[in-house]
PDB file of N, CA and C in Angstrom:
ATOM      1  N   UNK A   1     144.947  89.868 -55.807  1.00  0.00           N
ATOM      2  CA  UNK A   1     145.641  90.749 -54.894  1.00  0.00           C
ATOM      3  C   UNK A   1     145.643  90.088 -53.512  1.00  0.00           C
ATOM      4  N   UNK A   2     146.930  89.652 -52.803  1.00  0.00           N
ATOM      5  CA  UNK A   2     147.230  89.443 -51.397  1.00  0.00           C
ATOM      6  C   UNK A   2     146.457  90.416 -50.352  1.00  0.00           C
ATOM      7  N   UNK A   3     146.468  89.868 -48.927  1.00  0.00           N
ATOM      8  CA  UNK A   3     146.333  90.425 -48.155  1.00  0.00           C
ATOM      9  C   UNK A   3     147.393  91.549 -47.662  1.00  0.00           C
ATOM     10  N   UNK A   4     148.734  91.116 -47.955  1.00  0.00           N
ATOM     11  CA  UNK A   4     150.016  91.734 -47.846  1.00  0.00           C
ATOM     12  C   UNK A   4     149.681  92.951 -48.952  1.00  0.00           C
ATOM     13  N   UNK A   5     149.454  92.280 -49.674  1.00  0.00           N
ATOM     14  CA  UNK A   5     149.480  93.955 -50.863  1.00  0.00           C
ATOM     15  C   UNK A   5     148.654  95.123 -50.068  1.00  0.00           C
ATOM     16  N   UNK A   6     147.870  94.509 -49.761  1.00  0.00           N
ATOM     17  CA  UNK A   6     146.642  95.508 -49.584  1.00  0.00           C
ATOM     18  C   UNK A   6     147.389  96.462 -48.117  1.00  0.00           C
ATOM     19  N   UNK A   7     147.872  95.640 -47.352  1.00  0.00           N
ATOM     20  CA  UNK A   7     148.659  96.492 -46.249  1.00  0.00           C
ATOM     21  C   UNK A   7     149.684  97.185 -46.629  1.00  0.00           C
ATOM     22  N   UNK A   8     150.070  96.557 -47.412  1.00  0.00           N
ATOM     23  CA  UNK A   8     151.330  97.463 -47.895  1.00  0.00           C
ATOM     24  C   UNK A   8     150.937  99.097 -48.204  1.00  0.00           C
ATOM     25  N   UNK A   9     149.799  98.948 -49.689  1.00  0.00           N
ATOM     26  CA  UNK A   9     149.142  99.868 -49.897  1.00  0.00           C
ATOM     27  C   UNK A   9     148.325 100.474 -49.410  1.00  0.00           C
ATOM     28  N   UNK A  10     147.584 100.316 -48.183  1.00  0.00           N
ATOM     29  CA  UNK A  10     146.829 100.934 -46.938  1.00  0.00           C
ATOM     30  C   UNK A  10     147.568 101.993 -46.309  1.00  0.00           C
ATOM     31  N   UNK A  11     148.527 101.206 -45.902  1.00  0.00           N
ATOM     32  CA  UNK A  11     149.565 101.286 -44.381  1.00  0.00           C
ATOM     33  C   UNK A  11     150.165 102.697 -45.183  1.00  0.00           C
ATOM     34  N   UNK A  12     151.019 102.443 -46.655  1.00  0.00           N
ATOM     35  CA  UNK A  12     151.747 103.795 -47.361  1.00  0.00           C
ATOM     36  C   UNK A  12     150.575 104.895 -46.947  1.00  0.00           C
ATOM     37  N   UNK A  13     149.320 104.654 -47.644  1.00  0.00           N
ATOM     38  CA  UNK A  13     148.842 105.884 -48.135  1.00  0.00           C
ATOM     39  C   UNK A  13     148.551 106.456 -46.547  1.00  0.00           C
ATOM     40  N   UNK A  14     147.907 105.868 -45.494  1.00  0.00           N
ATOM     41  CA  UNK A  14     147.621 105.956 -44.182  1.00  0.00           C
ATOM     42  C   UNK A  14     148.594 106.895 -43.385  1.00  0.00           C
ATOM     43  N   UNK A  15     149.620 106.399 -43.808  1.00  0.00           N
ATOM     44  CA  UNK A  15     150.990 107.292 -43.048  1.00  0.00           C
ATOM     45  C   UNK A  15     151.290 108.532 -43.821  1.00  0.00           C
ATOM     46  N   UNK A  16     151.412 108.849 -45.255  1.00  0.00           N
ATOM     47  CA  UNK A  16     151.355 109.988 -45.434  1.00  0.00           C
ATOM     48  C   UNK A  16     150.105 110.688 -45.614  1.00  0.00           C
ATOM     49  N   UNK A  17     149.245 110.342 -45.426  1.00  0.00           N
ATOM     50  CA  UNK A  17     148.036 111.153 -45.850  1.00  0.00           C
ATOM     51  C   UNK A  17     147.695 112.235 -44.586  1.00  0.00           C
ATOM     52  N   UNK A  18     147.581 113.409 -44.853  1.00  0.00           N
ATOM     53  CA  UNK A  18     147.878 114.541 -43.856  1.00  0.00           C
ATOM     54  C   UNK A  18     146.471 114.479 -43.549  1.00  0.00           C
ATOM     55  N   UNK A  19     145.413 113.657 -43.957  1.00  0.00           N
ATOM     56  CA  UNK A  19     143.905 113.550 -43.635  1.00  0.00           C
ATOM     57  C   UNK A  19     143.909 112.578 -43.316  1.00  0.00           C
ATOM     58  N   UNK A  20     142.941 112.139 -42.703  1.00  0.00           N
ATOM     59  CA  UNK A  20     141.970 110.243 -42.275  1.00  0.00           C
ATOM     60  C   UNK A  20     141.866 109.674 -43.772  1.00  0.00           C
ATOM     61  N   UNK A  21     141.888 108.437 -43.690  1.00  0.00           N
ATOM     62  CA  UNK A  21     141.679 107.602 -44.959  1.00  0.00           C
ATOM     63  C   UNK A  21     140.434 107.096 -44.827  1.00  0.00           C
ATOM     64  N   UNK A  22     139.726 106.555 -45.683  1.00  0.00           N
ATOM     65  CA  UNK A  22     138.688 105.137 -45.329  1.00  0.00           C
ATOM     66  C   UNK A  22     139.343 104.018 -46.819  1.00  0.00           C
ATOM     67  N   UNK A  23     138.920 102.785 -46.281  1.00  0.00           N
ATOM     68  CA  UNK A  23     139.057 101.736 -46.886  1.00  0.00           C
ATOM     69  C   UNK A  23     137.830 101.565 -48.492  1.00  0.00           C
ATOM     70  N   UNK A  24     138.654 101.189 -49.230  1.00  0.00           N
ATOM     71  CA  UNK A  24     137.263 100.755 -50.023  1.00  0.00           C
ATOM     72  C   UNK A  24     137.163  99.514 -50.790  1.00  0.00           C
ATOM     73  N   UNK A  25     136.377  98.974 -50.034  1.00  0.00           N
ATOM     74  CA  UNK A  25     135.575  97.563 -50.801  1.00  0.00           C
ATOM     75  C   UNK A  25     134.185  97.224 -51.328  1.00  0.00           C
ATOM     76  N   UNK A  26     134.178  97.322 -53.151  1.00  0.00           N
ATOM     77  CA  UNK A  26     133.181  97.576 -53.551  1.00  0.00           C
ATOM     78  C   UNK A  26     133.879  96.280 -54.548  1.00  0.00           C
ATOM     79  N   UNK A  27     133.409  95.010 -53.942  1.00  0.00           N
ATOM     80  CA  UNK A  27     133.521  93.663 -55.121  1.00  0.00           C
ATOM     81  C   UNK A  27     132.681  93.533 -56.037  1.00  0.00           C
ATOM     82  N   UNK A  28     131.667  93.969 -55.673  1.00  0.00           N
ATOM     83  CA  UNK A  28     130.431  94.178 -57.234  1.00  0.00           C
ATOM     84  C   UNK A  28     131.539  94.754 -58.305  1.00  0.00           C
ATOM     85  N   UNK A  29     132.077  96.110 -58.336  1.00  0.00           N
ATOM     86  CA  UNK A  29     132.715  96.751 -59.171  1.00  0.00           C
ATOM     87  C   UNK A  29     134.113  96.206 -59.723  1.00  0.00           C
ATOM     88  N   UNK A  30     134.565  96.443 -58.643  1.00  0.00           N
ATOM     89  CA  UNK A  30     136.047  96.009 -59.226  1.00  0.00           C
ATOM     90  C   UNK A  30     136.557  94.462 -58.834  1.00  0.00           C
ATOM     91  N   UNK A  31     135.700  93.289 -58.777  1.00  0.00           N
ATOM     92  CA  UNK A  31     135.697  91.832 -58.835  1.00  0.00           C
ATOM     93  C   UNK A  31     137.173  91.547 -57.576  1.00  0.00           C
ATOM     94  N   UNK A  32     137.247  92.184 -56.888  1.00  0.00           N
ATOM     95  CA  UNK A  32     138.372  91.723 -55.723  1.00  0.00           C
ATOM     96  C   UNK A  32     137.952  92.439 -54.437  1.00  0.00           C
ATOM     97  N   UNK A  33     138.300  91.682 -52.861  1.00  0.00           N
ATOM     98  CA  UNK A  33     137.194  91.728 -52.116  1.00  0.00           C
ATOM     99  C   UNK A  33     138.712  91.811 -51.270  1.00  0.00           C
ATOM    100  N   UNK A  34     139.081  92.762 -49.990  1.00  0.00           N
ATOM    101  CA  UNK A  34     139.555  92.534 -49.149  1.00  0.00           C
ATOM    102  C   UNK A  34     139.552  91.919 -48.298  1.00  0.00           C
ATOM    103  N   UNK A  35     140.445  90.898 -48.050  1.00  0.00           N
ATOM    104  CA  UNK A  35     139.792  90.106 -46.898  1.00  0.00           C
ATOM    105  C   UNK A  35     139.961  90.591 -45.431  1.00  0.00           C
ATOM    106  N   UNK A  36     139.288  89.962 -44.776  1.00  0.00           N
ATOM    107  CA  UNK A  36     138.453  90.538 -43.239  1.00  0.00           C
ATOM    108  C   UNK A  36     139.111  90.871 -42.401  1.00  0.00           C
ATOM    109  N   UNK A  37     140.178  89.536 -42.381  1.00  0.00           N
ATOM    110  CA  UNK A  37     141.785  89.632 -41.454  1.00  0.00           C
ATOM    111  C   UNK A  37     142.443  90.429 -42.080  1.00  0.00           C
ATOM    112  N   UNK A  38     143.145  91.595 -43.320  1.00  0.00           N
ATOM    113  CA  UNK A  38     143.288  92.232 -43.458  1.00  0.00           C
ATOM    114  C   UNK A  38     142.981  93.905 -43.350  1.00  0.00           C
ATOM    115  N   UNK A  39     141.032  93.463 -43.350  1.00  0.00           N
ATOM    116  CA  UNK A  39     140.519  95.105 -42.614  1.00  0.00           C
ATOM    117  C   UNK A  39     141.009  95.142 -41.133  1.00  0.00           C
ATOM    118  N   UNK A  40     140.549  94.260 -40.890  1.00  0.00           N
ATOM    119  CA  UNK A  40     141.060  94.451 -39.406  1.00  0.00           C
ATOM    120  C   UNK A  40     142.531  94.570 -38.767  1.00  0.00           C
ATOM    121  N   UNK A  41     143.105  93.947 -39.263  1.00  0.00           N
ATOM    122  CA  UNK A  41     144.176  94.948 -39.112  1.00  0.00           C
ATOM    123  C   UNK A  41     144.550  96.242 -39.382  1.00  0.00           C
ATOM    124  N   UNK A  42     143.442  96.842 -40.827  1.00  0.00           N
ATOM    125  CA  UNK A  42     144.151  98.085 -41.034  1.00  0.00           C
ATOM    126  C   UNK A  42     143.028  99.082 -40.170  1.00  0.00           C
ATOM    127  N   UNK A  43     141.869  98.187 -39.172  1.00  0.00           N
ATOM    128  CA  UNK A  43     141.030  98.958 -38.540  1.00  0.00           C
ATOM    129  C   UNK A  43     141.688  99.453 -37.379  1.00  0.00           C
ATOM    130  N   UNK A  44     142.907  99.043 -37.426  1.00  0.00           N
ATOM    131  CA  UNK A  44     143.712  99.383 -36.009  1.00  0.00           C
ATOM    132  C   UNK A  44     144.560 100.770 -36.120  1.00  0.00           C
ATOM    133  N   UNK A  45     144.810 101.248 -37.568  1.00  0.00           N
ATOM    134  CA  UNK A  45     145.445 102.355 -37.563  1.00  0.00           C
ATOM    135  C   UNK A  45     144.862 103.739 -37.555  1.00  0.00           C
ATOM    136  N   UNK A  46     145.953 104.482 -36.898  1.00  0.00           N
ATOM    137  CA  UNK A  46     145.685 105.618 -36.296  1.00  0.00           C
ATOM    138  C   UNK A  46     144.940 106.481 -36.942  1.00  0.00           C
ATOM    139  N   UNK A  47     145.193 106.422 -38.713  1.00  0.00           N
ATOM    140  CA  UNK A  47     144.627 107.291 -39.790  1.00  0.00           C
ATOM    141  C   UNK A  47     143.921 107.088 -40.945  1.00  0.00           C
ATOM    142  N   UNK A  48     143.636 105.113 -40.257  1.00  0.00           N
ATOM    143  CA  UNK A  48     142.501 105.087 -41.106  1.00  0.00           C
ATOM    144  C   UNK A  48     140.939 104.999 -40.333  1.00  0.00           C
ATOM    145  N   UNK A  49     140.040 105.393 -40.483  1.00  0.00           N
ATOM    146  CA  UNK A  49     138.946 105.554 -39.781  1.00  0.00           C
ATOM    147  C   UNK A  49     137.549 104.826 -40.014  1.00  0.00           C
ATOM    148  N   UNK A  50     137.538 104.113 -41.736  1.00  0.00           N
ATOM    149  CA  UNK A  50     136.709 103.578 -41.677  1.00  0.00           C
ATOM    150  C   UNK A  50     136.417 102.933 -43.030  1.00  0.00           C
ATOM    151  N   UNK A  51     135.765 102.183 -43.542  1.00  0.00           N
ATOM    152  CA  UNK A  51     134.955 101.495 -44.917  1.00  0.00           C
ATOM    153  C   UNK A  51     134.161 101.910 -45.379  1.00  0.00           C
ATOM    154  N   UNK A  52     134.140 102.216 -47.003  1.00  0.00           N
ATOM    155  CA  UNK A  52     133.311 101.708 -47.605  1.00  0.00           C
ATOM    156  C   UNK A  52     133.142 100.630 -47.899  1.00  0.00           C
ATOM    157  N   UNK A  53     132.182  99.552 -47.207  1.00  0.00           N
ATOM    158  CA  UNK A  53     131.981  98.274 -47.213  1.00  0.00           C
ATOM    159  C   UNK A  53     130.770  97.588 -48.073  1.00  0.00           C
ATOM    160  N   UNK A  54     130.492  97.830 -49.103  1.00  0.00           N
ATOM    161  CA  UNK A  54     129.669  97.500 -49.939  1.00  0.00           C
ATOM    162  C   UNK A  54     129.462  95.663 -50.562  1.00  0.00           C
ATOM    163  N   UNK A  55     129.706  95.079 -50.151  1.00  0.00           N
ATOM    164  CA  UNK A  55     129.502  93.540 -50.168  1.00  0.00           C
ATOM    165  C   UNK A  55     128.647  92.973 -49.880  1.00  0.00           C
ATOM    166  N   UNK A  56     127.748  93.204 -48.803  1.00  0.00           N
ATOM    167  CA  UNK A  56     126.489  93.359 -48.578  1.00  0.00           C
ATOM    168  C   UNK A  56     126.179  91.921 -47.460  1.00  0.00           C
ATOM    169  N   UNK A  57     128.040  91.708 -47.054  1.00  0.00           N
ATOM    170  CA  UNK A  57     127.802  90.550 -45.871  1.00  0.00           C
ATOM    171  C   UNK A  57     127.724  91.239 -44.420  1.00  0.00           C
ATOM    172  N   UNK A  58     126.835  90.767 -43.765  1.00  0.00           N
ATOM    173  CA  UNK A  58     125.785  91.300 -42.546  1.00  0.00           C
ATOM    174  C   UNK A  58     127.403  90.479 -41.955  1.00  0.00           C
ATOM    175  N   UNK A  59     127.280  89.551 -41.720  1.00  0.00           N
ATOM    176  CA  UNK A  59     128.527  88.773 -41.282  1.00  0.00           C
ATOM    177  C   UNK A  59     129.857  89.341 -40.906  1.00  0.00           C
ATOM    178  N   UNK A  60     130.360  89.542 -42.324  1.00  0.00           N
ATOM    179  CA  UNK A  60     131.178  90.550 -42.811  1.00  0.00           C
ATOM    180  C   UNK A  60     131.469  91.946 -42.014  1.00  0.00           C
ATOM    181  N   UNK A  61     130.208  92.702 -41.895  1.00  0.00           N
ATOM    182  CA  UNK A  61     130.267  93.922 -41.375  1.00  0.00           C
ATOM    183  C   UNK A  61     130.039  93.424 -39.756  1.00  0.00           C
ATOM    184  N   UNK A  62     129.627  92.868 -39.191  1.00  0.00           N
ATOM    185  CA  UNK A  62     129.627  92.481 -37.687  1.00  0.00           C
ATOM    186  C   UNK A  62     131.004  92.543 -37.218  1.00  0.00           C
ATOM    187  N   UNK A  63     131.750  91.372 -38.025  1.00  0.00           N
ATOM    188  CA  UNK A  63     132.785  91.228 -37.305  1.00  0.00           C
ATOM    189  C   UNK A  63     133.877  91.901 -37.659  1.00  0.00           C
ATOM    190  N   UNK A  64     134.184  93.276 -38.474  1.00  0.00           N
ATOM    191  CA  UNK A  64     134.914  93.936 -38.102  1.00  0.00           C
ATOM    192  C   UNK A  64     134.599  95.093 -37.158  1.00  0.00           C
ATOM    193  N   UNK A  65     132.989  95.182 -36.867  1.00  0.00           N
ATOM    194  CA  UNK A  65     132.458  96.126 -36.274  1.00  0.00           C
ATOM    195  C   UNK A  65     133.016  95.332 -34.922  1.00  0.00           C
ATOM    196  N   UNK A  66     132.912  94.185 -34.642  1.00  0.00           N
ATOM    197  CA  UNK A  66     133.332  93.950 -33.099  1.00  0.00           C
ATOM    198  C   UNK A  66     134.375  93.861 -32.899  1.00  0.00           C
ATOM    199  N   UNK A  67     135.894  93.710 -34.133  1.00  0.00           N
ATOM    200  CA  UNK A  67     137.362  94.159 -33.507  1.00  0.00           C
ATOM    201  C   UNK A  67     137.495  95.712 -33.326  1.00  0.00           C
ATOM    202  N   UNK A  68     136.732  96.591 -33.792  1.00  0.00           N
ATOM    203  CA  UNK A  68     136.787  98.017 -33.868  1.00  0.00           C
ATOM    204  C   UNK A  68     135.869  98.573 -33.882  1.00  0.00           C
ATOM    205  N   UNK A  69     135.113  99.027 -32.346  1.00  0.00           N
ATOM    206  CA  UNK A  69     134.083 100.028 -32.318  1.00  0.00           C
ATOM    207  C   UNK A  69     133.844 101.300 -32.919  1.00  0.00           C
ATOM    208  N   UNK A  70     135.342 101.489 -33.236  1.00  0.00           N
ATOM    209  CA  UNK A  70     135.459 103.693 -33.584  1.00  0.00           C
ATOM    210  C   UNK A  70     135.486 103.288 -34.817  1.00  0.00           C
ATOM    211  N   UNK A  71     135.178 102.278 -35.427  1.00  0.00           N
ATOM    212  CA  UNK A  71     135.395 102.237 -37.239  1.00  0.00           C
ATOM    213  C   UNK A  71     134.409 102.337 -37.692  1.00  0.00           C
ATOM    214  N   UNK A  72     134.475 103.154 -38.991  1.00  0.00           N
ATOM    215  CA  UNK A  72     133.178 104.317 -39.630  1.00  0.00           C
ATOM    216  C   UNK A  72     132.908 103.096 -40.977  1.00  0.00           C
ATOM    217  N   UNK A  73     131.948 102.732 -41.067  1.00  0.00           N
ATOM    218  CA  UNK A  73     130.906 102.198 -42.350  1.00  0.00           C
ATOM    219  C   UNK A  73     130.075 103.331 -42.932  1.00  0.00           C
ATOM    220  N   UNK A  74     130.390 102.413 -44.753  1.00  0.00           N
ATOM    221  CA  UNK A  74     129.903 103.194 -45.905  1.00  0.00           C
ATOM    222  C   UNK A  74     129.296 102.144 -46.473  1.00  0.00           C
ATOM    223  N   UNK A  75     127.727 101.877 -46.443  1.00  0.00           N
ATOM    224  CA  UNK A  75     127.343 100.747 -47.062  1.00  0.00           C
ATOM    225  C   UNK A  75     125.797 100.922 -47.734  1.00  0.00           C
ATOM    226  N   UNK A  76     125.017 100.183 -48.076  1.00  0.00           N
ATOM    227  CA  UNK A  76     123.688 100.670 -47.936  1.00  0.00           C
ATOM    228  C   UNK A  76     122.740 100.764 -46.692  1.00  0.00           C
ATOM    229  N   UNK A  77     121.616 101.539 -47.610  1.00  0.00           N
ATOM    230  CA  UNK A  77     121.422 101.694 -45.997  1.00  0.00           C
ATOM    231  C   UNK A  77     120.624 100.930 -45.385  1.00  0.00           C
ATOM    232  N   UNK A  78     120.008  99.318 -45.565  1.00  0.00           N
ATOM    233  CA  UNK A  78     119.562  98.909 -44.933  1.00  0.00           C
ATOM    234  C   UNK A  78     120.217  98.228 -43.383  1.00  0.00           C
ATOM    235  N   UNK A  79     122.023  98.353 -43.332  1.00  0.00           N
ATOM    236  CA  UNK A  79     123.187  98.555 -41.967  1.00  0.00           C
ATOM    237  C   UNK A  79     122.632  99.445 -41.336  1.00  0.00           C
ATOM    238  N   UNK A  80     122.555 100.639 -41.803  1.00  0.00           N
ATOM    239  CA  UNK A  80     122.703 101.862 -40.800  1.00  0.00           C
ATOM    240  C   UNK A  80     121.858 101.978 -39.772  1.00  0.00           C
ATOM    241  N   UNK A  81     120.859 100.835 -39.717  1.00  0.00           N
ATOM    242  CA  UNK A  81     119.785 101.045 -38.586  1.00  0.00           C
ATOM    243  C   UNK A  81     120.122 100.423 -37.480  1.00  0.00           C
ATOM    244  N   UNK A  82     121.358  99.356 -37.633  1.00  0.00           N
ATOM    245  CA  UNK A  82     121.760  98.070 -36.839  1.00  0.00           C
ATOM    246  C   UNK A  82     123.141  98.728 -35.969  1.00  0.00           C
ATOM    247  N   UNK A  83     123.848  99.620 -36.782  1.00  0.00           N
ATOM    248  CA  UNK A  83     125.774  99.759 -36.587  1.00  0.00           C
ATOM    249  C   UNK A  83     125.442 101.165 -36.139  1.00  0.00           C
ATOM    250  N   UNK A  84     125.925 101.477 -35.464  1.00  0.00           N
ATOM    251  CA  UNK A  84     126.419 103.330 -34.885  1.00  0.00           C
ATOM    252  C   UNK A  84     128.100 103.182 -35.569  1.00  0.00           C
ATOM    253  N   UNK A  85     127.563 104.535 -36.524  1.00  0.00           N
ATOM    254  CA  UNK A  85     129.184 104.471 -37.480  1.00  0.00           C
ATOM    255  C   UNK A  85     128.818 104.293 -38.780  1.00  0.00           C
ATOM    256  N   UNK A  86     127.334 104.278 -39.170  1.00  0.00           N
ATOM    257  CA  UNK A  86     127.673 104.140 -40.276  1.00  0.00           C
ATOM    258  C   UNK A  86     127.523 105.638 -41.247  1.00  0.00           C
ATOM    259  N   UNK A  87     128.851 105.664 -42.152  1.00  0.00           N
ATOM    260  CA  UNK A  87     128.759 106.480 -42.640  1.00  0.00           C
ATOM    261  C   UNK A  87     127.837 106.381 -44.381  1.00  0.00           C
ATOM    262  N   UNK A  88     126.507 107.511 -44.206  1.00  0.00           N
ATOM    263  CA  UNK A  88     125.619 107.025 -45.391  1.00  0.00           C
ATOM    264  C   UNK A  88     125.765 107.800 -46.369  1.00  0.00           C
ATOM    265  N   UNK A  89     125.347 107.331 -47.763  1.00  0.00           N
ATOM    266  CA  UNK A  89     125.691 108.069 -48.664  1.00  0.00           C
ATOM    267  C   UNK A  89     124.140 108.949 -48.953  1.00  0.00           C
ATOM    268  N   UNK A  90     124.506 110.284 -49.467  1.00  0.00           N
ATOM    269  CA  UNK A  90     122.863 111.173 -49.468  1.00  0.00           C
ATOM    270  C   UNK A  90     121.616 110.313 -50.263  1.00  0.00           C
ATOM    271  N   UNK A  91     121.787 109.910 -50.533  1.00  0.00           N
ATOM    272  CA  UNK A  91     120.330 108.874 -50.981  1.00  0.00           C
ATOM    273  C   UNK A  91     119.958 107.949 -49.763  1.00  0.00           C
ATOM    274  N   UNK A  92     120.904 107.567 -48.976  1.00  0.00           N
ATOM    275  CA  UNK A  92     120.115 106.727 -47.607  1.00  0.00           C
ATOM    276  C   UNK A  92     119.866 107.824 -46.697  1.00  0.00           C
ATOM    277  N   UNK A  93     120.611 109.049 -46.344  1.00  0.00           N
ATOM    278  CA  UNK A  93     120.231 110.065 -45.728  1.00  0.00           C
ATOM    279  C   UNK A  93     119.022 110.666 -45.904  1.00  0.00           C
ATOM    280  N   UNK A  94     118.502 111.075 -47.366  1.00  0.00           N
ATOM    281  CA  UNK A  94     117.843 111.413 -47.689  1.00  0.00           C
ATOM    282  C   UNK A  94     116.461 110.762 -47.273  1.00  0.00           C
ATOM    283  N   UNK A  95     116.545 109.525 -48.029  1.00  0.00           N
ATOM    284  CA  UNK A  95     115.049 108.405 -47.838  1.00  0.00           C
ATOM    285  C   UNK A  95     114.928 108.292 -46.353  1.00  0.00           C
ATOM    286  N   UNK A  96     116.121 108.159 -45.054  1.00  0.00           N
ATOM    287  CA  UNK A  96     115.534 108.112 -43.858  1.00  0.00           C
ATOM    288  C   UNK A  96     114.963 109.673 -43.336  1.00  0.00           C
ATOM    289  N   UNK A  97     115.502 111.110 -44.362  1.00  0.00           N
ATOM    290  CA  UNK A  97     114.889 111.842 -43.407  1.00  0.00           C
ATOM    291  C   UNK A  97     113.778 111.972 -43.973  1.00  0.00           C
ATOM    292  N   UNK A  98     113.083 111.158 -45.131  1.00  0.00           N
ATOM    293  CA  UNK A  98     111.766 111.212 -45.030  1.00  0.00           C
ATOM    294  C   UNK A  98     110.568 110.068 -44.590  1.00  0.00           C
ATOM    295  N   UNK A  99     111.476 109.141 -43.872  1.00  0.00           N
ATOM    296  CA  UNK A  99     110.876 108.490 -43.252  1.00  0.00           C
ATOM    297  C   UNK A  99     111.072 107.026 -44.009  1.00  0.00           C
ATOM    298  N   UNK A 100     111.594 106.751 -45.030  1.00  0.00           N
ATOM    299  CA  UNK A 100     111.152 105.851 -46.229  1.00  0.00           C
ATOM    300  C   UNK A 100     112.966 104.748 -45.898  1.00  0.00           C
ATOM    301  N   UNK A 101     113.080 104.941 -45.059  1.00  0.00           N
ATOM    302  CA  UNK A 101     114.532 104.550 -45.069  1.00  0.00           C
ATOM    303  C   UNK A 101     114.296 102.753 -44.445  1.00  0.00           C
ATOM    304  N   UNK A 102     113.939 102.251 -45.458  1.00  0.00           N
ATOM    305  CA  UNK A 102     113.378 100.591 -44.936  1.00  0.00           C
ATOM    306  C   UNK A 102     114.376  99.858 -45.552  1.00  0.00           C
ATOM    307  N   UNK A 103     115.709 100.060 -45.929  1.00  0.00           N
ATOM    308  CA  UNK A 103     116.889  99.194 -46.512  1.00  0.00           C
ATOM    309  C   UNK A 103     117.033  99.184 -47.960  1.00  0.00           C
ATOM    310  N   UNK A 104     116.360 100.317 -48.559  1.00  0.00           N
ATOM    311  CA  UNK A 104     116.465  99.910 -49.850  1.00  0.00           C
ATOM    312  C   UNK A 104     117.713 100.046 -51.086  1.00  0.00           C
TER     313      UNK A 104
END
């Protein structure tokens, strides 16, 4: 899958979707990885708000975090201690509100 595809198919669902979108990149699962210059561009639109970014590059998540401050991360939770934005799933919520939240 192109970078073009992926805008194509971003950009559609983004514009009609009467809600916020988030992105999802989970290459463990489905063996294809958006590339970076493509999030970032779609980190620029009005109605998409953020990633699930599961790839697990520190790299990766930096530097779309520094073209787009207001962009929301979905990752594990050993990010969420580093990024403001990240959005966690209830098992990292959970383990940090009991204190146990060490990246696992």
């Amino acid at each position: 899958m192109t970078g073009a595809a992926y805008l194509a198919h971003y950009y559609r669902l983004a514009d009609y979707s009467p809600i916020p979108i988030i992105l999802y990149n989970v290459p463990g699962n489905t063996g294809l990885e958006i590339p970076i210059d493509t999030v970032i561009k779609l980190a620029h639109h009005e109605n998409i708000i953020g990633i699930k970014e599961s790839g697990g590059n520190v790299v990766r998540i930096a530097t779309i975090a520094n073209e787009n401050e207001a962009f929301r991360f979905s990752n594990n939770c050993r990010f969420s201690k580093f990024y403001d934005g990240i959005i966690q799933s209830w098992s990292c919520w959970y383990s940090c509100s009991i204190g146990k939240c060490d990246g696992g």
